[in-house]
Protein backbone atom coordinates (compact mmCIF):
# COMPACT_ATOMS: atom_id res chain seq x y z
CA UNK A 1 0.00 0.00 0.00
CA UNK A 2 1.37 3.49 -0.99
CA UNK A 3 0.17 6.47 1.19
CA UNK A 4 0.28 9.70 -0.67
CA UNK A 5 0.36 13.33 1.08
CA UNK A 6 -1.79 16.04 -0.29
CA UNK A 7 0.71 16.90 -3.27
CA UNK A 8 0.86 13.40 -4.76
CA UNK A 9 4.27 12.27 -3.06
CA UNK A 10 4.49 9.12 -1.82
CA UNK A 11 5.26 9.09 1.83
CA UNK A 12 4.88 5.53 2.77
CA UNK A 13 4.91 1.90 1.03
CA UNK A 14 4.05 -0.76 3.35
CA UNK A 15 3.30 -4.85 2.83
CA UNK A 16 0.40 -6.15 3.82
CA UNK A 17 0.00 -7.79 7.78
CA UNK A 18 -2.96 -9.74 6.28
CA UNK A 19 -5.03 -9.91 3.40
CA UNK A 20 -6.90 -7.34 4.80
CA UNK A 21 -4.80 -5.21 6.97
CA UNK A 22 -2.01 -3.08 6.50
CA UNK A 23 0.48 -0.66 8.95
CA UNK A 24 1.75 2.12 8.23
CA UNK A 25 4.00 4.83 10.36
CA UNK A 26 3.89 8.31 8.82
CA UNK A 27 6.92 10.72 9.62
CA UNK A 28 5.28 14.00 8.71
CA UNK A 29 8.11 16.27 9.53
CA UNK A 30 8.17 19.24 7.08
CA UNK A 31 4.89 17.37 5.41
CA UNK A 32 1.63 19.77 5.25
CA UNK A 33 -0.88 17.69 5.92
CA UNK A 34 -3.81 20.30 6.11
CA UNK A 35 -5.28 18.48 3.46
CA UNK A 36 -6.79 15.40 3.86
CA UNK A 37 -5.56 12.19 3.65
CA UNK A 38 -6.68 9.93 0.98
CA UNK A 39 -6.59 6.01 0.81
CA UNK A 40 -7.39 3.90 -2.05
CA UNK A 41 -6.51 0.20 -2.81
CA UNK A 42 -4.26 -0.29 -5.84
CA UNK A 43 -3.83 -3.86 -7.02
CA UNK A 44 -1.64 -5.20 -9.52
CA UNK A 45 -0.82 -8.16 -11.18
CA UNK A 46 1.92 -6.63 -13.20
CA UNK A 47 -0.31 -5.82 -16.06
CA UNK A 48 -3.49 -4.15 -15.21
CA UNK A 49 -4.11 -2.30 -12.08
CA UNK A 50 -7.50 -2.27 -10.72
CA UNK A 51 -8.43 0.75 -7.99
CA UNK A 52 -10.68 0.04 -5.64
CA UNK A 53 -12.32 2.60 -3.60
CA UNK A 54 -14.58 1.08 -1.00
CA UNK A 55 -15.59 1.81 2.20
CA UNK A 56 -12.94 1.31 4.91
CA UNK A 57 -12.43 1.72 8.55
CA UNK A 58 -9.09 3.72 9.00
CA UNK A 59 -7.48 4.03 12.46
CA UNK A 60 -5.24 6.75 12.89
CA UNK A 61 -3.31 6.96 16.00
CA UNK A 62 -1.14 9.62 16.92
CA UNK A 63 1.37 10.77 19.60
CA UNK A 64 1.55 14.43 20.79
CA UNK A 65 4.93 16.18 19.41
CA UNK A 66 6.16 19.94 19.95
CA UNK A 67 3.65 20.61 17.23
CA UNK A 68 0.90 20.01 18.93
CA UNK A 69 1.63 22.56 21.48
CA UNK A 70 0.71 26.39 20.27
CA UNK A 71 3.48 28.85 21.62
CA UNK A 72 1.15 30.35 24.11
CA UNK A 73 1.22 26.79 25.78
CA UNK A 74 -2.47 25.63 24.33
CA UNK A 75 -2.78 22.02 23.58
CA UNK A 76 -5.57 20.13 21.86
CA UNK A 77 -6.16 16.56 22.97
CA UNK A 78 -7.93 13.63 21.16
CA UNK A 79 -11.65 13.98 20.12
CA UNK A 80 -13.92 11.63 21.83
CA UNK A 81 -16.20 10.14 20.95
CA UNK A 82 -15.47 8.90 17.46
CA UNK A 83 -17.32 8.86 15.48
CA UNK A 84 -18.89 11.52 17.08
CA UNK A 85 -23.34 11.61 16.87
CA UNK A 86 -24.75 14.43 18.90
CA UNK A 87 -21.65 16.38 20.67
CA UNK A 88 -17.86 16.31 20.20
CA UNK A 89 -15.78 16.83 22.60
CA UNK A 90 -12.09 18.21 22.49
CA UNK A 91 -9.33 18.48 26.06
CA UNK A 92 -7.97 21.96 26.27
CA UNK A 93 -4.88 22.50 28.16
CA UNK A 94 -2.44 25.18 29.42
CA UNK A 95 -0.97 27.29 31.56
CA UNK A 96 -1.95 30.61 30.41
CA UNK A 97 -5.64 31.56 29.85
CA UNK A 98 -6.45 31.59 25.85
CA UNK A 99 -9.01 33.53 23.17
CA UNK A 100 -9.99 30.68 20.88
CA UNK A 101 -12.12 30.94 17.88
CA UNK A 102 -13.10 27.13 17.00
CA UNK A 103 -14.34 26.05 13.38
CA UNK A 104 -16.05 23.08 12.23
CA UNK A 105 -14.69 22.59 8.40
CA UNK A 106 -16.03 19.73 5.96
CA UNK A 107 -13.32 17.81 3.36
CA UNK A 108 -14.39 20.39 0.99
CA UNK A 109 -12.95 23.11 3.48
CA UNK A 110 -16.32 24.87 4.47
CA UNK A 111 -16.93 26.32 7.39
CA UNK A 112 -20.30 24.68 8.86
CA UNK A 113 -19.78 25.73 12.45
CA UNK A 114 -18.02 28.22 14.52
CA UNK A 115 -17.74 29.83 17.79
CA UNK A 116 -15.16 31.58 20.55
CA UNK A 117 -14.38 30.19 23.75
CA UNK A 118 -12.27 31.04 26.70
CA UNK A 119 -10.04 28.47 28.19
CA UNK A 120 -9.05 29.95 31.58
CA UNK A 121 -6.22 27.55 32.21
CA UNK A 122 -5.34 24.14 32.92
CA UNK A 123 -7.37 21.58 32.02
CA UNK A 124 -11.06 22.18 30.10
CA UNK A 125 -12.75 20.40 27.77
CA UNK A 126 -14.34 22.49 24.71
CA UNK A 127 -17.59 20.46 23.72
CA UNK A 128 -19.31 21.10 20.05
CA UNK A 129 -22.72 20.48 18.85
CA UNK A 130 -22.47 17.92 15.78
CA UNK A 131 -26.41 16.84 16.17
CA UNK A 132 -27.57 17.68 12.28
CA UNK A 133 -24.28 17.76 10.39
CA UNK A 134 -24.29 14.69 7.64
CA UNK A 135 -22.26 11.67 8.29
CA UNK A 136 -18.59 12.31 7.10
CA UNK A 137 -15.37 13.23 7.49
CA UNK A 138 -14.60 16.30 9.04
CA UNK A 139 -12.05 19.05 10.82
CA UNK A 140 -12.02 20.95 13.92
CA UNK A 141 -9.73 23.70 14.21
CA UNK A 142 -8.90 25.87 16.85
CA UNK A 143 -6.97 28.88 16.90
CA UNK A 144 -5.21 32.08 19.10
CA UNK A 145 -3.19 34.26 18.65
CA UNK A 146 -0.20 32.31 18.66
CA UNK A 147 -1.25 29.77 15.73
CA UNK A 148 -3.86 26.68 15.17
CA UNK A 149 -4.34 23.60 15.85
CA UNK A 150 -6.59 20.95 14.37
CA UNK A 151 -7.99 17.32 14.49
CA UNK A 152 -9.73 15.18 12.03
CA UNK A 153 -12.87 13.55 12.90
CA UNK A 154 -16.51 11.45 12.14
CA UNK A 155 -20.00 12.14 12.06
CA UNK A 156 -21.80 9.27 11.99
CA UNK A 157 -25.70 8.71 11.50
């Protein structure tokens, strides 16, 4: 399986663990990946290639790095639940109180909610309405004054 960032480059060929699954560890350093990722299932026999875009469950798992930490100390956990029905829910922390200005964004990169929030410091949890958005990928992004930060997420009906 080749994974491809938002520009077409290949960042990742992996062999399969199964006939069905595959791992893959991404190094993203220097790599935009504001963009979504996109999977698809290339097969060839050395002649033809068939593509095969089905429905898939893909687990991405992450650790926190120095880029997940605005300058102003704000940090943005992992969204639970996923997929997410009625209300998503996102950890806040750090130190200093923050300004935020949250957006909801859909693959297509509209903006289908918004709001502002205060996180006073430490730990809070910022908690969004998702109750009549369509199943589907999507992006919340929040941002201060120091940068943003964002997390991909479900909708499911």
């Amino acid at each position: 399986m080749a994974v491809k960032d938002p520009s077409g480059q290949i960042v990742h060929v992996s062999e399969p663990l199964t006939d069905t699954q595959y791992t893959f560890d991404l190094d993203t350093t220097g790599v935009d990946l504001t963009g979504a990722l996109r999977f698809a299932v290339v097969a060839s026999d050395g002649l033809n290639i068939r593509r095969s875009v089905n429905t898939a469950t893909v687990l991405l798992e992450g650790t926190a790095t120095e880029r997940d930490v605005l300058p102003d100390g704000l940090a943005l956990g992992a969204l639970w639940p996923l997929p997410a029905r009625q209300e998503l829910h996102a950890p806040i922390s750090g130190v200093r109180p923050s300004n935020m200005d949250w957006q909801l964004v859909d693959v297509i990169g509209r903006v289908v909610r918004s709001g502002r929030d205060v996180h006073t410091g430490g730990e809070s949890t910022l908690t969004v309405d998702v109750a009549g958005l369509a199943s589907g990928w999507y992006a919340l992004r929040v941002a201060t004054a120091t940068g943003v930060l964002q997390r991909a997420f479900v909708v499911a009906r």
